[in-house]
C-alpha atoms as a PDB file:
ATOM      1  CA  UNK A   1     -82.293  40.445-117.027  1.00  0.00           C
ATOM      2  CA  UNK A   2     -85.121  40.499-114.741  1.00  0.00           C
ATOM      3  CA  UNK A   3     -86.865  43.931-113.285  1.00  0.00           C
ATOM      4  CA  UNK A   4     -86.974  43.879-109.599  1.00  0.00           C
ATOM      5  CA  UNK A   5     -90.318  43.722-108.545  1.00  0.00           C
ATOM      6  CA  UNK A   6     -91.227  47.044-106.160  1.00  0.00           C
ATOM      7  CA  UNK A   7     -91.888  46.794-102.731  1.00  0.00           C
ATOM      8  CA  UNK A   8     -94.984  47.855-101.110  1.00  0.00           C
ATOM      9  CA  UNK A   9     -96.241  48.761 -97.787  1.00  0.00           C
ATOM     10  CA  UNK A  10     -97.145  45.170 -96.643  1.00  0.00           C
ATOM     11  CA  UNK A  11     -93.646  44.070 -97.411  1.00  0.00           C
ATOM     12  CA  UNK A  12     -91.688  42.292 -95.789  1.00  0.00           C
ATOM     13  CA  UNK A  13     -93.630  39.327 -94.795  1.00  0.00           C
ATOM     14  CA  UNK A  14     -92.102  37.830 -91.977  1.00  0.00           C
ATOM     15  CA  UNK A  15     -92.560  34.233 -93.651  1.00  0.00           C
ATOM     16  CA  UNK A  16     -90.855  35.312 -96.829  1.00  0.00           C
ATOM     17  CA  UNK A  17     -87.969  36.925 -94.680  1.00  0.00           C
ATOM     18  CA  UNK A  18     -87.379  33.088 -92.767  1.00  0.00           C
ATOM     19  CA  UNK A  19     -87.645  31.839 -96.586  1.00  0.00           C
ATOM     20  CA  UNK A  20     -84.444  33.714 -97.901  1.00  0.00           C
ATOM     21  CA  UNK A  21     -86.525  35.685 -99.915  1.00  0.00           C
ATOM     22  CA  UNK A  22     -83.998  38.406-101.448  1.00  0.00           C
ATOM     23  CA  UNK A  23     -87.300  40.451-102.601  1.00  0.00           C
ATOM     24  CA  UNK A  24     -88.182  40.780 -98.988  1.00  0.00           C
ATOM     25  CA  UNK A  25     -84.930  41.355 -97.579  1.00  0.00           C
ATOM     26  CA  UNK A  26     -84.191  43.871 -99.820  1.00  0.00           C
ATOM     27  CA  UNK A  27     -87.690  45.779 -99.219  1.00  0.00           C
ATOM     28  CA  UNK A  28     -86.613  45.401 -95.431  1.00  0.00           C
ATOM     29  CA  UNK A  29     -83.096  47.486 -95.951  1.00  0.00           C
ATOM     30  CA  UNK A  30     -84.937  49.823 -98.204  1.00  0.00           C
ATOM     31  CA  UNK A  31     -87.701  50.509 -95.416  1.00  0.00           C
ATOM     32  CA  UNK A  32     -85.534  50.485 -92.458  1.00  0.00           C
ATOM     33  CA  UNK A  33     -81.928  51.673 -93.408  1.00  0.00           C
ATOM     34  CA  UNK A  34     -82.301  55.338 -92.798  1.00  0.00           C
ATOM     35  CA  UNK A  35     -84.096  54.902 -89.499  1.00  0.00           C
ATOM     36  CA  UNK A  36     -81.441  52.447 -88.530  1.00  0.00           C
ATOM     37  CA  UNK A  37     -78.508  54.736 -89.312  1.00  0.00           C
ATOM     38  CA  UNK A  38     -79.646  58.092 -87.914  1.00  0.00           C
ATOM     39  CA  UNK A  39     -80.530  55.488 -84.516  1.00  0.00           C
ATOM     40  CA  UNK A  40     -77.103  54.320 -84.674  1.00  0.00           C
ATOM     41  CA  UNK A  41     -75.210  57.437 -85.433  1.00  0.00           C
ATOM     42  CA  UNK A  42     -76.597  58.985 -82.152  1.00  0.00           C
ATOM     43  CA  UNK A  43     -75.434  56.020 -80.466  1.00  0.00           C
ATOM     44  CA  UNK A  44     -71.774  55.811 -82.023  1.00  0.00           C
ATOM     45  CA  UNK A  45     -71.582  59.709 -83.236  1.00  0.00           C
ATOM     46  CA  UNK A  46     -69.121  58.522 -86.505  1.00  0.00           C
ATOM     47  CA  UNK A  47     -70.638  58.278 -89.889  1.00  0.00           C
ATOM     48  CA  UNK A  48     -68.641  56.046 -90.833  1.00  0.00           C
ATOM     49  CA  UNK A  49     -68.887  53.268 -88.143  1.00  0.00           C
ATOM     50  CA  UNK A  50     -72.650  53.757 -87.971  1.00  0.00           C
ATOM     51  CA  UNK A  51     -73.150  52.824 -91.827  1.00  0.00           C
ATOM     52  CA  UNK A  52     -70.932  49.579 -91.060  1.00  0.00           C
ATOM     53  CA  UNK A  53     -72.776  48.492 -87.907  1.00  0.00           C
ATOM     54  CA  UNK A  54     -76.049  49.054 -90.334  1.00  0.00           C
ATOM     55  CA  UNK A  55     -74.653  46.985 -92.727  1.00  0.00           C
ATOM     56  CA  UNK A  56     -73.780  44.553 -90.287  1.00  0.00           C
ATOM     57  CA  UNK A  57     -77.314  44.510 -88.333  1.00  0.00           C
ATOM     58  CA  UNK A  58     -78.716  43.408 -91.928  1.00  0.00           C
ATOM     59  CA  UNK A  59     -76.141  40.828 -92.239  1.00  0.00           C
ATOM     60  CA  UNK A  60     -77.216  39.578 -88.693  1.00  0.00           C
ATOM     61  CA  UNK A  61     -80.782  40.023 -89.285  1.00  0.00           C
ATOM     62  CA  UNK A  62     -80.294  37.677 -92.653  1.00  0.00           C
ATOM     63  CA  UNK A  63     -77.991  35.269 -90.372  1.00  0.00           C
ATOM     64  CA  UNK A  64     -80.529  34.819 -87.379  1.00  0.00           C
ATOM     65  CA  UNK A  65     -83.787  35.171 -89.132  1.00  0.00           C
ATOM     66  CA  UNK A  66     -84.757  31.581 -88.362  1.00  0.00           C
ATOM     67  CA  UNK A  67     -84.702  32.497 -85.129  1.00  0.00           C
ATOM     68  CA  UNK A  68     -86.991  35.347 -84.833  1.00  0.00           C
ATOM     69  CA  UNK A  69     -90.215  34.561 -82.828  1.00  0.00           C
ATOM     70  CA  UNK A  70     -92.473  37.196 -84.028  1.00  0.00           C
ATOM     71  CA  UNK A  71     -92.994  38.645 -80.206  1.00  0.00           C
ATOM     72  CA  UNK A  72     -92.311  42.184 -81.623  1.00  0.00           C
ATOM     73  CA  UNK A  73     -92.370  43.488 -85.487  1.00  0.00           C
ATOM     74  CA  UNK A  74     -89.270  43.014 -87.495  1.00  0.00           C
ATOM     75  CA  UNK A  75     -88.240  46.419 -87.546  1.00  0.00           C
ATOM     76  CA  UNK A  76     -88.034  46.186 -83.612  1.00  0.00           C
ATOM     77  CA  UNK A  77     -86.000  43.456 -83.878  1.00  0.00           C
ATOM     78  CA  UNK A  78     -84.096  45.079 -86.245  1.00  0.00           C
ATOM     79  CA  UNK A  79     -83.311  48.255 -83.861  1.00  0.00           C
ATOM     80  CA  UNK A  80     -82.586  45.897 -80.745  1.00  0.00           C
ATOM     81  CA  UNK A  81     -79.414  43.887 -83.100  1.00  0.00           C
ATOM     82  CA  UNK A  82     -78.451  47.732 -84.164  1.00  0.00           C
ATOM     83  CA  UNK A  83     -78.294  48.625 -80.314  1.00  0.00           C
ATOM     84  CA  UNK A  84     -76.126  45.715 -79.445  1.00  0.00           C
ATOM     85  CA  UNK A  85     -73.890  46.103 -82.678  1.00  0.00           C
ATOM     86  CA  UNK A  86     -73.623  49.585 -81.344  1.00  0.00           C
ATOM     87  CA  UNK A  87     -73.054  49.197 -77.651  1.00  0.00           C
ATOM     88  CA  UNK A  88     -70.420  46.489 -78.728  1.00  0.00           C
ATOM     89  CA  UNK A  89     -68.867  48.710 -80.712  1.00  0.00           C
ATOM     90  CA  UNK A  90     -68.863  51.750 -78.015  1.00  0.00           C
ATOM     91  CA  UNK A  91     -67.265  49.053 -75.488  1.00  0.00           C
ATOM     92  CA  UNK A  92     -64.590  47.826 -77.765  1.00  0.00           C
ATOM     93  CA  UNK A  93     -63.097  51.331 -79.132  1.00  0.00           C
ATOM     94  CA  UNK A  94     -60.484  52.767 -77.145  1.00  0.00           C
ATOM     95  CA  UNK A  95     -62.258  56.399 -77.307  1.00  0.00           C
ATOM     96  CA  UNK A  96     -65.610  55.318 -76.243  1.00  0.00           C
ATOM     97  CA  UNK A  97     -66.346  53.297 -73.939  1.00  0.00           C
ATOM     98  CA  UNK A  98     -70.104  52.953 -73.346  1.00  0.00           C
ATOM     99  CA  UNK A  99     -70.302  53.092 -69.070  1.00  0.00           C
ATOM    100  CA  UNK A 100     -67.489  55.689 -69.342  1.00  0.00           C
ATOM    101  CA  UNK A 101     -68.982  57.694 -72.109  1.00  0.00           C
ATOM    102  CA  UNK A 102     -72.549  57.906 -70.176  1.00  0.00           C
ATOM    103  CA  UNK A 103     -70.410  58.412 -66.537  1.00  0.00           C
ATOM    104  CA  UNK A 104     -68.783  61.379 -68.040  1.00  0.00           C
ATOM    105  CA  UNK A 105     -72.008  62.705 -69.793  1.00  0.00           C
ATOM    106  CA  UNK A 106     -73.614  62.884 -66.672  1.00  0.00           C
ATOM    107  CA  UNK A 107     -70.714  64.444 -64.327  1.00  0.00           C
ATOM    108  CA  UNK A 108     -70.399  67.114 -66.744  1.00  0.00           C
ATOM    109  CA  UNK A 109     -74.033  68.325 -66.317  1.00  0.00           C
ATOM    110  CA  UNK A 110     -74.486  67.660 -62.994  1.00  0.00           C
ATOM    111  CA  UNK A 111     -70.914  68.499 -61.707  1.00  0.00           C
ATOM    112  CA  UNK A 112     -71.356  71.915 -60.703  1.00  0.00           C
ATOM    113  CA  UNK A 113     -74.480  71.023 -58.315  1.00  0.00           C
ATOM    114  CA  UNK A 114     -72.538  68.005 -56.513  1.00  0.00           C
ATOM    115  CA  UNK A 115     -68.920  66.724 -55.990  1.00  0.00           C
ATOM    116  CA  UNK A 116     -70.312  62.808 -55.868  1.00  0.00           C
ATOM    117  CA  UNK A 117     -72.310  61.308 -57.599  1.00  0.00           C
ATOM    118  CA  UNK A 118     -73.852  57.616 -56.878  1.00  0.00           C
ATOM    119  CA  UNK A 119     -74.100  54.916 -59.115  1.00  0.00           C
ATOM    120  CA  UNK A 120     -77.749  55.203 -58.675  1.00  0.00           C
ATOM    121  CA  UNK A 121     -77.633  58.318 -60.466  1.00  0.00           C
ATOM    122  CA  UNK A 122     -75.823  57.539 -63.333  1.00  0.00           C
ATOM    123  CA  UNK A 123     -78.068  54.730 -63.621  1.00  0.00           C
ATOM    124  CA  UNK A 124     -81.038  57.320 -63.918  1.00  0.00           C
ATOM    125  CA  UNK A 125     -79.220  59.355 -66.331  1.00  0.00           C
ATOM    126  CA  UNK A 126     -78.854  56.348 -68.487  1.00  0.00           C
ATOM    127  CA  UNK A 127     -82.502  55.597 -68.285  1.00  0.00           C
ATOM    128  CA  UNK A 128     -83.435  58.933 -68.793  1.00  0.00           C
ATOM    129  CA  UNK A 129     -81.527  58.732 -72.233  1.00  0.00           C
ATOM    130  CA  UNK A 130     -82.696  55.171 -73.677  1.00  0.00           C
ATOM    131  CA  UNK A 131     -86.599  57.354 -72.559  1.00  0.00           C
ATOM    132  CA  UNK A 132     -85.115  60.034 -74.969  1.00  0.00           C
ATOM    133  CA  UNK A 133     -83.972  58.102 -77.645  1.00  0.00           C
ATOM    134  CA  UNK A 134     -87.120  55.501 -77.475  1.00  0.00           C
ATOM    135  CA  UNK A 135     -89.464  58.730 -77.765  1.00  0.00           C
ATOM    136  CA  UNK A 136     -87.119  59.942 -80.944  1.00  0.00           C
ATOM    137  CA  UNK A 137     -88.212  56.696 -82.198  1.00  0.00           C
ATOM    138  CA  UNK A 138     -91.693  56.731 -82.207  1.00  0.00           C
ATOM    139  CA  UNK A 139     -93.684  58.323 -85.587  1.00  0.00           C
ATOM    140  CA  UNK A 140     -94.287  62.543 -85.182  1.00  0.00           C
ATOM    141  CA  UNK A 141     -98.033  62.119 -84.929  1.00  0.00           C
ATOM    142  CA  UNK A 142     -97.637  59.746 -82.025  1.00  0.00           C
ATOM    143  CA  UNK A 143     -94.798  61.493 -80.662  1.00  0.00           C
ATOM    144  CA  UNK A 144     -96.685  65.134 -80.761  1.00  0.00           C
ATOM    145  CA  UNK A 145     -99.445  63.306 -78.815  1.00  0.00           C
ATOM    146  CA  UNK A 146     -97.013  61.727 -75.874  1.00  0.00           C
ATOM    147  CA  UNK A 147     -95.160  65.194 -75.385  1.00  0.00           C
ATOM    148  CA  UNK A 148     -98.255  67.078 -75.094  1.00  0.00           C
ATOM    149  CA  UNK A 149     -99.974  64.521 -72.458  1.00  0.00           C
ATOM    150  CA  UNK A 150     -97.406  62.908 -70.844  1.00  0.00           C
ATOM    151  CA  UNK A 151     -94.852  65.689 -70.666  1.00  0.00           C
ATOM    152  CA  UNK A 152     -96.532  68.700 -71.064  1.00  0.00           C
ATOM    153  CA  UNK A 153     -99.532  66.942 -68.563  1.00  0.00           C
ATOM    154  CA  UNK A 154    -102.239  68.773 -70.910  1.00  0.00           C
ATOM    155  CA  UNK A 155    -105.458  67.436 -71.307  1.00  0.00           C
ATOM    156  CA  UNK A 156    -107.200  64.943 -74.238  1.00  0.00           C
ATOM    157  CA  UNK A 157    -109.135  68.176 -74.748  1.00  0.00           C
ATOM    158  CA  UNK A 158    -106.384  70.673 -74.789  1.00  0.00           C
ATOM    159  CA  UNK A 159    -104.653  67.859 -76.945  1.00  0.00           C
ATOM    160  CA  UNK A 160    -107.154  67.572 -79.109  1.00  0.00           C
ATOM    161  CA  UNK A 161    -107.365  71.477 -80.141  1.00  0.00           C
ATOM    162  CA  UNK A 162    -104.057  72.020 -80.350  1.00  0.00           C
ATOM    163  CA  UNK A 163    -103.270  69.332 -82.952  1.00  0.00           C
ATOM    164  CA  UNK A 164    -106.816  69.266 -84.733  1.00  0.00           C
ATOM    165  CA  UNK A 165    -107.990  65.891 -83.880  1.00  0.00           C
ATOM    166  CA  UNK A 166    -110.901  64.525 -82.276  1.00  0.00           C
ATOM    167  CA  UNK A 167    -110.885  63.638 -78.569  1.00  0.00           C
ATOM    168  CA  UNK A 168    -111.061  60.105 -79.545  1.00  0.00           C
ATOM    169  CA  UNK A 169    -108.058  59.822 -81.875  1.00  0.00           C
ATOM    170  CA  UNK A 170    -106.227  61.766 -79.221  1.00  0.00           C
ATOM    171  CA  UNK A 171    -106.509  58.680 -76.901  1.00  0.00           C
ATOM    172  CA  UNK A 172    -106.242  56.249 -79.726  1.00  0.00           C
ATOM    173  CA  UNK A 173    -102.752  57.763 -80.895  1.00  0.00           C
ATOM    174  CA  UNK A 174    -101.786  57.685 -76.969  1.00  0.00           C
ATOM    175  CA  UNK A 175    -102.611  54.171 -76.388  1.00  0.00           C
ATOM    176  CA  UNK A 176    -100.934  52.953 -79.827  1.00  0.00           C
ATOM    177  CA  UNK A 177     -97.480  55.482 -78.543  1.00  0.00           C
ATOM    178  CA  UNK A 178     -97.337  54.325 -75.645  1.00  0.00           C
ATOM    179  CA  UNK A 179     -97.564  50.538 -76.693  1.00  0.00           C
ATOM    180  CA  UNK A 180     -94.765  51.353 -79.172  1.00  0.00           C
ATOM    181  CA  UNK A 181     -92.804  53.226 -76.255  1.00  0.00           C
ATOM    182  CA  UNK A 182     -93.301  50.116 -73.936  1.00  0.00           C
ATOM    183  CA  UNK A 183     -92.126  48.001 -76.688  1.00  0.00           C
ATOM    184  CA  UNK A 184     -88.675  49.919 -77.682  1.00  0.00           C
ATOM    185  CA  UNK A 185     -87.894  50.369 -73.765  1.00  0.00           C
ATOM    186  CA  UNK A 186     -88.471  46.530 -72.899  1.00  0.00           C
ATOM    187  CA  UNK A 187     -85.368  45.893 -75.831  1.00  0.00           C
ATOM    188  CA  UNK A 188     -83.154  48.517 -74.800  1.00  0.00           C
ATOM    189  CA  UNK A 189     -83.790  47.628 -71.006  1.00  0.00           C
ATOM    190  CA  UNK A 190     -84.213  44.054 -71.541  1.00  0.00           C
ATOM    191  CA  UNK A 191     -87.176  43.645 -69.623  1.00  0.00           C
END
């Protein structure tokens, strides 16, 4: 019986992924699994239905690899099939129902400061949460960076000294966030 060979950081290849390559699948569920099922499992909040829809964004991914275009990374991809197997999910169970589920999310917290609440509203509370999750996304150095500048409005220099980096790589790890952010918002918006 033959060894699997290991994967490695430059795995998958995008071209062996459209080849059926089970080495490169296989690196691909070993590299994004986790990731996927902690993203899904704030989506769904059940264990158990988060692991399937994981299972079943693979099975997708494997299904409809042919026709990924390469306009984002595969693990991108990846996360946008895991959001619609997820949303699908939330519309189809009686309990959760995705508009519902946000709706009442939203009149809970705000409820107290207002009897009605627009659609407009809701619509910004939804937004606000895809921002939230998108940000959860993004790597802790890169994340650290965005929170500091972007929420916290401190400067590159104040950035800098409070996480030990050079001005320069302050700016760097902003730019390459906020790419990344841009990126995970325009699939769960569809820009």
């Amino acid at each position: 019986m033959e060894m699997p060979q290991p994967c490695t950081s430059s795995d998958p290849k995008v071209d062996a992924l459209k080849a059926g390559s089970e080495h490169a699948f296989r690196c691909l569920f070993e590299q994004e699994r986790e990731r996927l099922r902690r993203f899904v499992l704030k989506l769904v909040n059940d264990a158990d239905e988060a692991e399937n829809i994981v299972q079943e964004t693979f099975t997708e991914a494997y299904r409809q690899i042919e026709d990924f275009r390469g306009d984002s990374s595969v693990s991108t991809w990846l996360f946008s099939i895991a959001k619609h197997l997820a949303y699908g999910h939330l519309r189809k169970t009686d309990r959760h129902n995705y508009l519902e589920h946000e709706t009442i999310e939203f009149l809970q917290v705000d409820q107290k400061e207002t009897a009605t609440v627009t659609e407009e509203e809701v619509e910004l509370s939804e937004r606000k949460q895809i921002v939230h999750d998108a940000l959860q996304e993004l790597p802790e150095h890169y994340r650290r960076v965005v929170e500091l500048r972007d929420l916290k409005e401190k400067s590159t220099a104040e950035t800098a000294e409070q996480l030990d980096l050079t001005e320069v790589n302050v700016r760097v790890r902003l730019h390459r966030a906020r790419k990344q952010l841009r990126e995970h918002l325009c699939e769960r918006m569809e820009c």
